[in-house]
N, C-alpha and C. Protein backbone atom coordinates (compact mmCIF):
# COMPACT_ATOMS: atom_id res chain seq x y z
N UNK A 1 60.27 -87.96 -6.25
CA UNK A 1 60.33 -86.57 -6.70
C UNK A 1 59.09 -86.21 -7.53
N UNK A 2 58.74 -86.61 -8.44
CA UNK A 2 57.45 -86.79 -9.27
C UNK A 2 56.12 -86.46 -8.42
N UNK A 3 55.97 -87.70 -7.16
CA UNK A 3 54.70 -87.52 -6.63
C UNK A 3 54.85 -86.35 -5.89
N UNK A 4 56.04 -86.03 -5.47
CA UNK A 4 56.07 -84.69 -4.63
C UNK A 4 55.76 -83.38 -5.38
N UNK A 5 56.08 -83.14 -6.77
CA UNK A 5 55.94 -82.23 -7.35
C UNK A 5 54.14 -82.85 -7.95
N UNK A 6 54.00 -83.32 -8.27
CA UNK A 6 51.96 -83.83 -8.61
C UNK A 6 51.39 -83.06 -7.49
N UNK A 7 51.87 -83.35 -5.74
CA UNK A 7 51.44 -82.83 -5.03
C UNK A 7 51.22 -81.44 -5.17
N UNK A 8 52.67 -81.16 -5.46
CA UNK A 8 52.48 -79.26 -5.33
C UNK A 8 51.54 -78.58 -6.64
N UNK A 9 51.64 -79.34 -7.69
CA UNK A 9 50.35 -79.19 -8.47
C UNK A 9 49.28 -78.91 -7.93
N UNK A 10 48.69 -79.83 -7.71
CA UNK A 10 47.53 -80.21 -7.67
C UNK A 10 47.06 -78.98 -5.91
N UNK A 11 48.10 -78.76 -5.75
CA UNK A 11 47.95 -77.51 -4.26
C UNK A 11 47.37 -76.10 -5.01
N UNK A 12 48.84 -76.13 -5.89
CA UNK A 12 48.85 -74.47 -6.60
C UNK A 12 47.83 -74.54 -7.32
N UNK A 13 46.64 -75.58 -7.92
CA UNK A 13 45.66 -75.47 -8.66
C UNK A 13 44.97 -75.23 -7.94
N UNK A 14 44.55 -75.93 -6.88
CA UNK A 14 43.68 -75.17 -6.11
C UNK A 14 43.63 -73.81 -5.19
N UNK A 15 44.90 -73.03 -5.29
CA UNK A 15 45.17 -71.70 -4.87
C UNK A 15 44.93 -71.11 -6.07
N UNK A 16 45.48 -71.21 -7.74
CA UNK A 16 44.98 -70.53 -8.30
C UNK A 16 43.42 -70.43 -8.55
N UNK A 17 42.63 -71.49 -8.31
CA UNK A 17 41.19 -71.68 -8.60
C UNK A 17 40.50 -70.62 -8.22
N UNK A 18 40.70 -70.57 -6.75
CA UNK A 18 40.38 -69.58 -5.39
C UNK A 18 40.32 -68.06 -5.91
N UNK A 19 41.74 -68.06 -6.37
CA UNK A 19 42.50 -66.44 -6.47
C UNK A 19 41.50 -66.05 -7.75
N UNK A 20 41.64 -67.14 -8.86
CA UNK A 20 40.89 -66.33 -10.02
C UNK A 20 39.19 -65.79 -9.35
N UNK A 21 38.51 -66.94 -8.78
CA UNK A 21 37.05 -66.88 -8.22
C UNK A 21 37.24 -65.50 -7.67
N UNK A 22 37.82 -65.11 -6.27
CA UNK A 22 37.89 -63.61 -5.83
C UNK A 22 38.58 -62.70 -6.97
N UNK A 23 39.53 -62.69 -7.59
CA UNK A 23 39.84 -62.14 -8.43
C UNK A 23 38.87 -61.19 -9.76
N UNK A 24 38.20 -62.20 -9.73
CA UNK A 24 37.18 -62.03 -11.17
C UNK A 24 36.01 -60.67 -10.50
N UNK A 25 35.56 -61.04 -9.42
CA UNK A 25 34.72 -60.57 -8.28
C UNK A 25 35.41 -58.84 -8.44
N UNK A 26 36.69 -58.79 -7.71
CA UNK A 26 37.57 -57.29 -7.65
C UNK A 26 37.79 -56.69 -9.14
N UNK A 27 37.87 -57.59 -9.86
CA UNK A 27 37.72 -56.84 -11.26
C UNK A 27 36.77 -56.16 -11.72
N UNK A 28 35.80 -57.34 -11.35
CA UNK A 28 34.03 -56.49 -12.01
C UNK A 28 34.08 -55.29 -11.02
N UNK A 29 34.99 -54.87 -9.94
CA UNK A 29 34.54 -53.64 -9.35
C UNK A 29 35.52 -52.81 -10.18
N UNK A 30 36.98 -53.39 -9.96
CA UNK A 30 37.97 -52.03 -10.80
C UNK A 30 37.32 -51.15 -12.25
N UNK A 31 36.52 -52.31 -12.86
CA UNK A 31 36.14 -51.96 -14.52
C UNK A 31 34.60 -50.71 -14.31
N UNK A 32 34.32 -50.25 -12.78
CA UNK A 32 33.92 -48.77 -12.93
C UNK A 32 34.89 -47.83 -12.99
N UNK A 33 36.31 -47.96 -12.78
CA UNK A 33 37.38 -46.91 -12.93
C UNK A 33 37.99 -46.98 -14.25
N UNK A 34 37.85 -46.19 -15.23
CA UNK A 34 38.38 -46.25 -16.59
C UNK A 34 39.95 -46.04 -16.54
N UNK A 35 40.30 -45.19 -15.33
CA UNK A 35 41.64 -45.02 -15.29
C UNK A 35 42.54 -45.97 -15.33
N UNK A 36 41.83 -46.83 -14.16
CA UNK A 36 42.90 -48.26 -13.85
C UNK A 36 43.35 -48.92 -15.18
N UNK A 37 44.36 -49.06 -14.92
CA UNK A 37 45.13 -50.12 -16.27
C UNK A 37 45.34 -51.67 -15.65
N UNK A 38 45.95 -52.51 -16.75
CA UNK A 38 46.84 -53.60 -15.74
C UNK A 38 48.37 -53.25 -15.69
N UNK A 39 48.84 -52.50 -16.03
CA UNK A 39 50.31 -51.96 -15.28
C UNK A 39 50.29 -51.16 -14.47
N UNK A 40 48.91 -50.14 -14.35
CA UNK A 40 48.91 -49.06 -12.97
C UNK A 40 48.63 -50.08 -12.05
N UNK A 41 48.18 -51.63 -11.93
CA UNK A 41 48.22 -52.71 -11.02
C UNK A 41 49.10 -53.23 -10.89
N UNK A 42 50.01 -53.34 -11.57
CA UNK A 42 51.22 -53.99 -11.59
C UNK A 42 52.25 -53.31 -10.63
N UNK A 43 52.43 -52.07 -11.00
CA UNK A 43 53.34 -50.78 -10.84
C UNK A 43 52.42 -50.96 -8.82
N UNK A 44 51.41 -50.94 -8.63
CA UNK A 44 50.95 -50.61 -7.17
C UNK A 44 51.30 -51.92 -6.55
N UNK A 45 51.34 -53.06 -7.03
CA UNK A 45 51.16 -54.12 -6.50
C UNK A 45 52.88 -53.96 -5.98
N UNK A 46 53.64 -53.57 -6.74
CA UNK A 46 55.20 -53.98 -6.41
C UNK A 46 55.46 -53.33 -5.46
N UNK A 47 54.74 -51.71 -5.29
CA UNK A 47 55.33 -50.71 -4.43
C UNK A 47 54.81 -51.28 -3.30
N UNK A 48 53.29 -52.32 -2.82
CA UNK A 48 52.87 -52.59 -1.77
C UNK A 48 53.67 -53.85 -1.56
N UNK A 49 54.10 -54.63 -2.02
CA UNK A 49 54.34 -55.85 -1.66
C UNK A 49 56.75 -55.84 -1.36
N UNK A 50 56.74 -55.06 -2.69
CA UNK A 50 58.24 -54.61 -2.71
C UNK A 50 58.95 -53.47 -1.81
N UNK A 51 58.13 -52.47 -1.60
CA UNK A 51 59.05 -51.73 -1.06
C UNK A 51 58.55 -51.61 0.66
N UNK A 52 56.77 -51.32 0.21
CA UNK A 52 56.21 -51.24 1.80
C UNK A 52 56.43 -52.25 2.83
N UNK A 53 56.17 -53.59 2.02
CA UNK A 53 56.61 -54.79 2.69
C UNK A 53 57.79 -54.78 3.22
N UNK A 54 59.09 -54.47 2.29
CA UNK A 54 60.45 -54.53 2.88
C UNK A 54 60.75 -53.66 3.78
N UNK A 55 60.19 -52.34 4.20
CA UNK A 55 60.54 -51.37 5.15
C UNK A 55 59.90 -52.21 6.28
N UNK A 56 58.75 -52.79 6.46
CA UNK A 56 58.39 -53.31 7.85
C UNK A 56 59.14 -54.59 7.76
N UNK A 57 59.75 -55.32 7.29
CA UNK A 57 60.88 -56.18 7.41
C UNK A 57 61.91 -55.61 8.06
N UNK A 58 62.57 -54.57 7.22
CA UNK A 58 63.93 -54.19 7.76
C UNK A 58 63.65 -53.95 9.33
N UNK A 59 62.26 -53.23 9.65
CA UNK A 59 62.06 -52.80 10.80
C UNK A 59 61.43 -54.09 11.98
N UNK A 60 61.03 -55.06 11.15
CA UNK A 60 61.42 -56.15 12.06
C UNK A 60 59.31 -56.80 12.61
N UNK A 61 59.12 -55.77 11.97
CA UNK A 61 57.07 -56.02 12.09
C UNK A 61 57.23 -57.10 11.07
N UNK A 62 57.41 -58.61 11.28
CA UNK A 62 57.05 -59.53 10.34
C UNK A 62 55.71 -60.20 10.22
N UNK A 63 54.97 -59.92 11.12
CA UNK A 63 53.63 -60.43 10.98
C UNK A 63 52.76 -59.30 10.07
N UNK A 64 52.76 -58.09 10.08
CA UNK A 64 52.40 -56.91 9.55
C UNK A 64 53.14 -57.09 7.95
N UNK A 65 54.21 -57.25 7.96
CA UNK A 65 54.82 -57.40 7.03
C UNK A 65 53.82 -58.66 6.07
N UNK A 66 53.99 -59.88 6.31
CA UNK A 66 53.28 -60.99 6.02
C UNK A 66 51.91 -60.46 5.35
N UNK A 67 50.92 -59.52 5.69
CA UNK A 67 49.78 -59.46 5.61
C UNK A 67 49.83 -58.08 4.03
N UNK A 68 50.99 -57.05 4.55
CA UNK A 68 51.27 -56.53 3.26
C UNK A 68 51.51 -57.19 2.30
N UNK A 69 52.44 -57.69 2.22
CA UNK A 69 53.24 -59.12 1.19
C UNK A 69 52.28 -60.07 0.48
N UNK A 70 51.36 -60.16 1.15
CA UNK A 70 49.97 -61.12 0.75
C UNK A 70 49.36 -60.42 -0.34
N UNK A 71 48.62 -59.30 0.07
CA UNK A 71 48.18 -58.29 -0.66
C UNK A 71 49.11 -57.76 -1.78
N UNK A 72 50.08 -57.73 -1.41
CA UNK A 72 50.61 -56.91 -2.91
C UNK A 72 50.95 -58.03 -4.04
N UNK A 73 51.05 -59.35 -3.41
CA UNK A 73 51.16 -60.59 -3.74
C UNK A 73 50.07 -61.09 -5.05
N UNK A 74 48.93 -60.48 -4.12
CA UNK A 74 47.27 -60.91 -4.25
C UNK A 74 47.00 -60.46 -5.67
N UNK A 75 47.45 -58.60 -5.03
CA UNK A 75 47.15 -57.76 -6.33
C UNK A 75 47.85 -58.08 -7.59
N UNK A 76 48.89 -58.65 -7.38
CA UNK A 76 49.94 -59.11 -8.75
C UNK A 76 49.40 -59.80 -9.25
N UNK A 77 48.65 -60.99 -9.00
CA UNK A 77 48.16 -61.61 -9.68
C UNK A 77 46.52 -61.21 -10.50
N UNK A 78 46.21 -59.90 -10.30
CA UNK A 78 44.99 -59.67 -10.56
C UNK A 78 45.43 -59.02 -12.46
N UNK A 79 46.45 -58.40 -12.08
CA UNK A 79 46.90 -57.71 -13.48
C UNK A 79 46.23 -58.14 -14.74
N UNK A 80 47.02 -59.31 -14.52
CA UNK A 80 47.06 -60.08 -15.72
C UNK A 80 45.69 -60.82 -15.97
N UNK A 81 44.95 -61.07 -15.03
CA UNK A 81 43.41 -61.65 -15.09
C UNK A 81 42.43 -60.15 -15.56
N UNK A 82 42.85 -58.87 -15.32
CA UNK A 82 41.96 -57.70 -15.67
C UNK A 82 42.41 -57.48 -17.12
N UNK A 83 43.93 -57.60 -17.69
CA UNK A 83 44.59 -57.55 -19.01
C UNK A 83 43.45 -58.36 -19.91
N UNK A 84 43.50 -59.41 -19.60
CA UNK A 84 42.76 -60.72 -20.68
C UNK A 84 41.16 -60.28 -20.76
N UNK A 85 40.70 -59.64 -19.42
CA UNK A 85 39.11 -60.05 -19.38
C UNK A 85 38.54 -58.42 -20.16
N UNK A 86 39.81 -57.33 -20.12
CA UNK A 86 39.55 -55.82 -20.65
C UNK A 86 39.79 -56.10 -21.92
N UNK A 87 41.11 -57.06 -22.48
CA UNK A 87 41.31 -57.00 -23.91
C UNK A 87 42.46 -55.66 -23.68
N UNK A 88 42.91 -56.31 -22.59
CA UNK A 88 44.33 -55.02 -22.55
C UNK A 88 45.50 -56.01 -22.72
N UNK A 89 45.77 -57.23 -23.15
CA UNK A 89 47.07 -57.99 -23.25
C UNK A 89 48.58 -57.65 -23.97
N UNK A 90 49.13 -56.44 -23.42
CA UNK A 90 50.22 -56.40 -24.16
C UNK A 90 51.65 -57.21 -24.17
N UNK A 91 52.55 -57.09 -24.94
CA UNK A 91 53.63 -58.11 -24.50
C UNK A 91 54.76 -57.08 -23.51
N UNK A 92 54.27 -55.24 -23.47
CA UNK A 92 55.28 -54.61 -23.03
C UNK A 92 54.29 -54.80 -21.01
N UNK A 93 53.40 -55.35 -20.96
CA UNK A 93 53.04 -55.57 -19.98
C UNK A 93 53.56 -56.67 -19.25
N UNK A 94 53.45 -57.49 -19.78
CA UNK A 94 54.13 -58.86 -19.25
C UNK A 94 55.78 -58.64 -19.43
N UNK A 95 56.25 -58.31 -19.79
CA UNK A 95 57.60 -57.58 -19.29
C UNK A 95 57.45 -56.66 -18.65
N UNK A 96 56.91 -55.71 -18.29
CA UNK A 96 57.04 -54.55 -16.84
C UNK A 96 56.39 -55.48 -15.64
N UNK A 97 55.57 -57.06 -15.90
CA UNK A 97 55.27 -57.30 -14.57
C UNK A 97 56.55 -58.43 -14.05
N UNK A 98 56.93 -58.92 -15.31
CA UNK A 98 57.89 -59.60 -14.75
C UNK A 98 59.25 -59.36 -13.75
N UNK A 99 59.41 -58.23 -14.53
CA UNK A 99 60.36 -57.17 -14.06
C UNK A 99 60.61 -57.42 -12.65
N UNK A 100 58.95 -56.48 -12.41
CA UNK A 100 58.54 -55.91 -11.14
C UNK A 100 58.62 -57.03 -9.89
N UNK A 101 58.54 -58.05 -10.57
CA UNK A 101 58.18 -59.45 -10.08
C UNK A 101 59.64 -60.16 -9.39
N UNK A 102 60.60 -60.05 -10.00
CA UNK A 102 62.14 -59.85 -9.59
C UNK A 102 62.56 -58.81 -8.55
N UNK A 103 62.11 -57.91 -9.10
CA UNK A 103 62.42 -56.57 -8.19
C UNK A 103 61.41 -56.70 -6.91
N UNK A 104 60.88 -57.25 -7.05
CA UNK A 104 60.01 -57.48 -5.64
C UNK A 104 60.61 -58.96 -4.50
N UNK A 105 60.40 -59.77 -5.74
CA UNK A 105 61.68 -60.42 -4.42
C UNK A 105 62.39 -60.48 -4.11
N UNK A 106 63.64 -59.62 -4.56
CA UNK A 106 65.00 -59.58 -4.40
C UNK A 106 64.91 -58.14 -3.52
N UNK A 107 63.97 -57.63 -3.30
CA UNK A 107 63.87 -56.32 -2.17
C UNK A 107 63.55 -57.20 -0.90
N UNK A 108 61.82 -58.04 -1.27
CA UNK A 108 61.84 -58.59 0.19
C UNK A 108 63.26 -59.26 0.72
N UNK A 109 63.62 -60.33 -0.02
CA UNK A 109 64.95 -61.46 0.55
C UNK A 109 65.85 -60.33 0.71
N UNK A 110 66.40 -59.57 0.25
CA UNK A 110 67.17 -58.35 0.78
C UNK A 110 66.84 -57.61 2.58
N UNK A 111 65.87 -56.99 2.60
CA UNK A 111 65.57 -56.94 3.51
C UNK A 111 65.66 -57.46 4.65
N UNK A 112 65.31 -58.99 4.31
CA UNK A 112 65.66 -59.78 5.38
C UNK A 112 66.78 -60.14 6.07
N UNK A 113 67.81 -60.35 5.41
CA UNK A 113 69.10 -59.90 5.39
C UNK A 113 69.34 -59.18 5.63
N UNK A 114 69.01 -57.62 5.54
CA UNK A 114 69.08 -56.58 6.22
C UNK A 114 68.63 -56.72 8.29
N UNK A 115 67.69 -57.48 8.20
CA UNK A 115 66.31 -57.33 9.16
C UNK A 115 67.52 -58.42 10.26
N UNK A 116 68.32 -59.51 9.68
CA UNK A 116 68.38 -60.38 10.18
C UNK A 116 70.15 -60.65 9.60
N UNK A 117 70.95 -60.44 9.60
CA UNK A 117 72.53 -60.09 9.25
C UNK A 117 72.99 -61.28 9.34
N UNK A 118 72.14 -61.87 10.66
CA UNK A 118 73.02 -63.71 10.83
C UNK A 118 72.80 -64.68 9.88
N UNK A 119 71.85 -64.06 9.17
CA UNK A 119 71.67 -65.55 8.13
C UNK A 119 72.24 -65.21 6.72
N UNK A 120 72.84 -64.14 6.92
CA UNK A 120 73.86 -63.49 5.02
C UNK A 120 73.75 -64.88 4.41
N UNK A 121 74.33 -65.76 4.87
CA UNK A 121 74.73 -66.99 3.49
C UNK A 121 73.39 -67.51 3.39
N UNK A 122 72.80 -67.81 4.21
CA UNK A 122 71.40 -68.52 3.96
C UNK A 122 70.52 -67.72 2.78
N UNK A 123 70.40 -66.33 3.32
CA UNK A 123 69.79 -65.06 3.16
C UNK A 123 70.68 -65.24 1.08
N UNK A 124 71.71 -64.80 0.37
CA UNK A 124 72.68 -65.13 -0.24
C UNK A 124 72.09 -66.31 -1.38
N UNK A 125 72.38 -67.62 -0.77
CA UNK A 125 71.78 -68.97 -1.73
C UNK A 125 69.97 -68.52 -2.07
N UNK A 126 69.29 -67.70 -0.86
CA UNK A 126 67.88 -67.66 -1.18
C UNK A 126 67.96 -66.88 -2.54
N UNK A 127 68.73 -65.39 -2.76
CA UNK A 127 68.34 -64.80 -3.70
C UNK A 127 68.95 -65.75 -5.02
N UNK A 128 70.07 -65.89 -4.82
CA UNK A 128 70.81 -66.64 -6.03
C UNK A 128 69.81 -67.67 -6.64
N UNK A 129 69.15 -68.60 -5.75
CA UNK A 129 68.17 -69.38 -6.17
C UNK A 129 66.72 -68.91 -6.83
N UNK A 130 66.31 -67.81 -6.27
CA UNK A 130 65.21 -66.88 -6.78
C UNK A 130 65.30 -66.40 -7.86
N UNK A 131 66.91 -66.10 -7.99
CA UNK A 131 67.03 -65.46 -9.49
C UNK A 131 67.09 -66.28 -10.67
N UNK A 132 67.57 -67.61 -10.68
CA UNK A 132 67.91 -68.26 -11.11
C UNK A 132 66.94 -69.30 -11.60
N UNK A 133 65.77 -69.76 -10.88
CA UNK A 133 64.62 -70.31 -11.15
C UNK A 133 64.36 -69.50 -12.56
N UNK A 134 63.72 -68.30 -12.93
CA UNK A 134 63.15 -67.90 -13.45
C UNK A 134 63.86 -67.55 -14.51
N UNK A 135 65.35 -67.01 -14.45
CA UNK A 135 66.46 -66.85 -15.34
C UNK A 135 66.53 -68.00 -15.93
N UNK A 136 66.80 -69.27 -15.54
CA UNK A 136 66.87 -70.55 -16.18
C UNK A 136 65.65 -70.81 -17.50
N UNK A 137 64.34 -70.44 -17.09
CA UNK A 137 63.22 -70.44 -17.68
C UNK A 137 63.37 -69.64 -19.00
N UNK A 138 63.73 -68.39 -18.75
CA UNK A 138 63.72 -67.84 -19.67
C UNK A 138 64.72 -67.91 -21.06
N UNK A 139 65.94 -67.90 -20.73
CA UNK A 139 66.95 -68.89 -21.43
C UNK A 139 66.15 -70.39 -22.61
N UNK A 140 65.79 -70.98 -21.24
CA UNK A 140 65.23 -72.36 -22.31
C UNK A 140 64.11 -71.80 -23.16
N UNK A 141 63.36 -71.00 -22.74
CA UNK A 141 62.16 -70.50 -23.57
C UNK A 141 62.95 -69.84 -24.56
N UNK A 142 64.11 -69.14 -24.45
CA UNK A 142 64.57 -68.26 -25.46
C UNK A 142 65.39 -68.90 -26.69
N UNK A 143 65.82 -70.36 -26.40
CA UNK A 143 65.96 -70.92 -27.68
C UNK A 143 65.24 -71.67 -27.89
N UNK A 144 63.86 -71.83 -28.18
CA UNK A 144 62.79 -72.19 -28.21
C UNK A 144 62.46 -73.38 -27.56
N UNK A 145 62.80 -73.74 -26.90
CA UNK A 145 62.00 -74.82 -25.90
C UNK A 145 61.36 -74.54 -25.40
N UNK A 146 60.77 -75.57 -24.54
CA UNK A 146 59.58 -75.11 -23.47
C UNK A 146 59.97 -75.79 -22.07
N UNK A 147 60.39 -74.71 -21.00
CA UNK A 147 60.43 -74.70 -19.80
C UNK A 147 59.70 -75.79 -19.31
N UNK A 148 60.33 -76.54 -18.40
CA UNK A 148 59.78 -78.06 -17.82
C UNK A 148 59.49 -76.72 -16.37
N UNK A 149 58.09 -77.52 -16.08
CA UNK A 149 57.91 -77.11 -14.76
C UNK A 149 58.11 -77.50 -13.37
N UNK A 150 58.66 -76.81 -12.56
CA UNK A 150 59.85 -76.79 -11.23
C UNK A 150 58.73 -77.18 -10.22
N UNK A 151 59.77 -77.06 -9.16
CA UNK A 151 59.06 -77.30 -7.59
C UNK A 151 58.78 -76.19 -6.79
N UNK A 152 59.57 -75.13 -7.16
CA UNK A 152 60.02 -73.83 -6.39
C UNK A 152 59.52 -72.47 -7.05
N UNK A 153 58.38 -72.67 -7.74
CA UNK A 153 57.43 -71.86 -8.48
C UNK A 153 57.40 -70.44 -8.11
N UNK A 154 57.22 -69.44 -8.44
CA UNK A 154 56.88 -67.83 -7.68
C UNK A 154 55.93 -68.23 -6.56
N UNK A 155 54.66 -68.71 -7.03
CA UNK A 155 53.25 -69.30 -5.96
C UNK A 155 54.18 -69.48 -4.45
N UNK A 156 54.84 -70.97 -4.91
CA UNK A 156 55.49 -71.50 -3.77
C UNK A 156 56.41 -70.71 -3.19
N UNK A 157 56.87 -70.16 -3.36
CA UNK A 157 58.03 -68.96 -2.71
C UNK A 157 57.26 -68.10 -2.01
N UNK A 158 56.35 -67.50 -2.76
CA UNK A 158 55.42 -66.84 -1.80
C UNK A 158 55.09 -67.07 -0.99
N UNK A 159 54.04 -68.28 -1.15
CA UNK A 159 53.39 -68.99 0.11
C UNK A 159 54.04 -69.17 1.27
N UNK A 160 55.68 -69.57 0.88
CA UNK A 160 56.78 -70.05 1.79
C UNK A 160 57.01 -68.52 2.58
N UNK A 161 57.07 -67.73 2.09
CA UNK A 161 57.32 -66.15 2.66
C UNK A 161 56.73 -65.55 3.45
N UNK A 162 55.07 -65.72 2.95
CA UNK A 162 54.06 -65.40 4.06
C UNK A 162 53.62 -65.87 5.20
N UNK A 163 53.85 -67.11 4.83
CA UNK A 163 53.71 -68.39 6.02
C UNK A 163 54.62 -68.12 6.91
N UNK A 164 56.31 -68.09 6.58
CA UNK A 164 57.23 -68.15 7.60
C UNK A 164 57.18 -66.54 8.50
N UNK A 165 56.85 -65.69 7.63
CA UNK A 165 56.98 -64.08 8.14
C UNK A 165 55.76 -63.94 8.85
N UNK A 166 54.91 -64.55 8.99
CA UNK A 166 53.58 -64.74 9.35
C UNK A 166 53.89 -65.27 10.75
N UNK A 167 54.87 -65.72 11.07
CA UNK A 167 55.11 -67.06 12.27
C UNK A 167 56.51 -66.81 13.02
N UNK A 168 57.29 -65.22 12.17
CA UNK A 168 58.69 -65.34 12.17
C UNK A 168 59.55 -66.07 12.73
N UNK A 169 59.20 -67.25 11.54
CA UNK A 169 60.13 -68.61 11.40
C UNK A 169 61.53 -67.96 9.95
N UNK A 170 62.15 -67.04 10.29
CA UNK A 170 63.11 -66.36 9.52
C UNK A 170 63.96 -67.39 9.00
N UNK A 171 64.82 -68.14 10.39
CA UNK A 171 65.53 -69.34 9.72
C UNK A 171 64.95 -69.94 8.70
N UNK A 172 64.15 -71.09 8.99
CA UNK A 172 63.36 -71.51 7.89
C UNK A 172 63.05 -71.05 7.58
N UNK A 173 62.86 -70.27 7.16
CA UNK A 173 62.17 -69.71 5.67
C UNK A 173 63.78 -69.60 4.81
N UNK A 174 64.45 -68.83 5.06
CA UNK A 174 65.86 -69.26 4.11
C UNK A 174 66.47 -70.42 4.15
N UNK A 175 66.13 -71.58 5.18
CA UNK A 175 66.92 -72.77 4.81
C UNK A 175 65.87 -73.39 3.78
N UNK A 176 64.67 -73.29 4.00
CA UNK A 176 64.18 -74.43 2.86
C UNK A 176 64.06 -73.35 1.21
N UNK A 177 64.44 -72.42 1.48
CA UNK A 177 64.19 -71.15 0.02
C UNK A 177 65.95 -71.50 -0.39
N UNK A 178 66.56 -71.49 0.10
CA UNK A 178 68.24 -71.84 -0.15
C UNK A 178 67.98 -73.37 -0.94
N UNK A 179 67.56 -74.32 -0.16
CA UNK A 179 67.73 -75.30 -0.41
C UNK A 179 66.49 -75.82 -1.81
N UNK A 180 65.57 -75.00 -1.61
CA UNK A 180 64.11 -75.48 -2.53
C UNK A 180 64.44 -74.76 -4.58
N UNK A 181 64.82 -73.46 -3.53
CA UNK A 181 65.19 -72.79 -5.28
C UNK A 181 66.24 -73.26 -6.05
N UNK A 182 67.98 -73.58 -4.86
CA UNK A 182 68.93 -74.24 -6.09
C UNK A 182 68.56 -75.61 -6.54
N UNK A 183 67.64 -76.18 -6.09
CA UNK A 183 67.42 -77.38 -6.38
C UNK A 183 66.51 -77.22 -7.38
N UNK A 184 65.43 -76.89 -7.44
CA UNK A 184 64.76 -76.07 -8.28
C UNK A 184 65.54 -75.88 -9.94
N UNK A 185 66.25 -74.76 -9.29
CA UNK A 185 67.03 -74.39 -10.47
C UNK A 185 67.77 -75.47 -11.24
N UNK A 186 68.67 -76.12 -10.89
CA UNK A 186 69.35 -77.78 -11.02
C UNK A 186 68.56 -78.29 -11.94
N UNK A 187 67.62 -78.91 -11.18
CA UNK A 187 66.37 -79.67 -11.60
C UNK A 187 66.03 -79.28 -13.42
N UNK A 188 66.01 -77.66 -13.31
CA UNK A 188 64.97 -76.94 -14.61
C UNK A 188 66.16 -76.82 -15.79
N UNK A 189 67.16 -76.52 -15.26
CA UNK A 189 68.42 -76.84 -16.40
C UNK A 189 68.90 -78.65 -16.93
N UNK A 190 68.72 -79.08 -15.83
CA UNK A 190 69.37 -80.46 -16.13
C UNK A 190 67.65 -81.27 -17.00
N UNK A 191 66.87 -80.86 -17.26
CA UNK A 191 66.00 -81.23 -17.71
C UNK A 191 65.83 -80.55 -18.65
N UNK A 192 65.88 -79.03 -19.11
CA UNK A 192 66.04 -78.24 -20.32
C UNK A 192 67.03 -78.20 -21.41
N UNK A 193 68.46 -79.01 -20.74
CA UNK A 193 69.75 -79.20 -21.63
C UNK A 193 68.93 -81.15 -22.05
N UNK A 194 68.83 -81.79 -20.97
CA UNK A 194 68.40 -82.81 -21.28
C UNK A 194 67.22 -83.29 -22.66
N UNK A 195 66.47 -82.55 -22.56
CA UNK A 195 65.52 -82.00 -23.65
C UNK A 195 65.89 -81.37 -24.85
């Protein structure tokens, strides 16, 4: 279990490496628009990735879908890299992205379920597990501990989302999101009470 999670480390480091390198690049362009904020990024990123994404789900364009989902994905993560580098870091920001961040996957995995009716229970354990990863986190952070880090990360869920909708591999994608997040979740409590 250990080397498997080192692995997924040492993956998501090198996806975040990438993302910040282009990232940094799209910033130095946003910072000619005085308007842009990092929550008017936040707030766009959800509507492209949360709602636009889920209408071409429900409607069954999953490869189209995949490529929205990426992007609004992409842009989420820029927020918070334009927050730090403007000297815009608020704490009511990082709560409206987190938010948004819930509300965005519990629209896509909804959708799908919508898109796809036969997999309700699969479809079901995915959100319960989605919610619950991050709910768990916050809890342990909230009586001051510090959150042990999981297998079933936002990164990895993503990746798992775009990849499978990319390929519409629908099944899989909710059997290993059913099976990756409650385990996940398990994992982050039985190590946070343990602690």
């Amino acid at each position: 279990m250990k080397d498997f999670i080192e692995k997924l480390k040492k993956y998501k480091k090198k996806i975040v490496d990438l993302n910040t390198t282009i990232a940094t690049k799209f910033i130095k362009f946003l910072n000619n628009f005085p308007f842009i904020t990092p929550n008017l990024i936040t707030i766009i990123a959800f509507i492209i990735a949360g709602i636009v994404g889920s209408i071409f789900i429900i409607n069954r364009y999953y490869t189209t879908a995949s490529f929205i989902i990426l992007f609004g994905f992409w842009l989420d993560s820029v927020d918070g890299n334009f927050a730090r580098s403007n000297g815009m870091v608020t704490k009511e920001g990082g709560i409206l992205d987190s938010v948004l961040d819930r509300y965005s996957d519990l629209f896509i995995l909804s959708s799908i379920i919508i898109a796809e009716p036969e997999y309700l229970v699969l479809g079901l354990l995915s959100i319960i597990g989605s919610s619950m990863v991050p709910y768990i986190r916050a809890r342990i952070e909230g009586s001051g501990k510090k959150a042990p880090e999981t297998f079933a990360s936002r990164e990895i869920r993503c990746v798992l989302i775009i990849l499978c909708l990319m390929f519409h591999q629908i099944f899989i994608l909710l059997l290993i999101l059913s099976i990756l997040t409650n385990a996940s979740a398990i994992h982050r409590l039985y190590i946070g009470l343990k602690n």
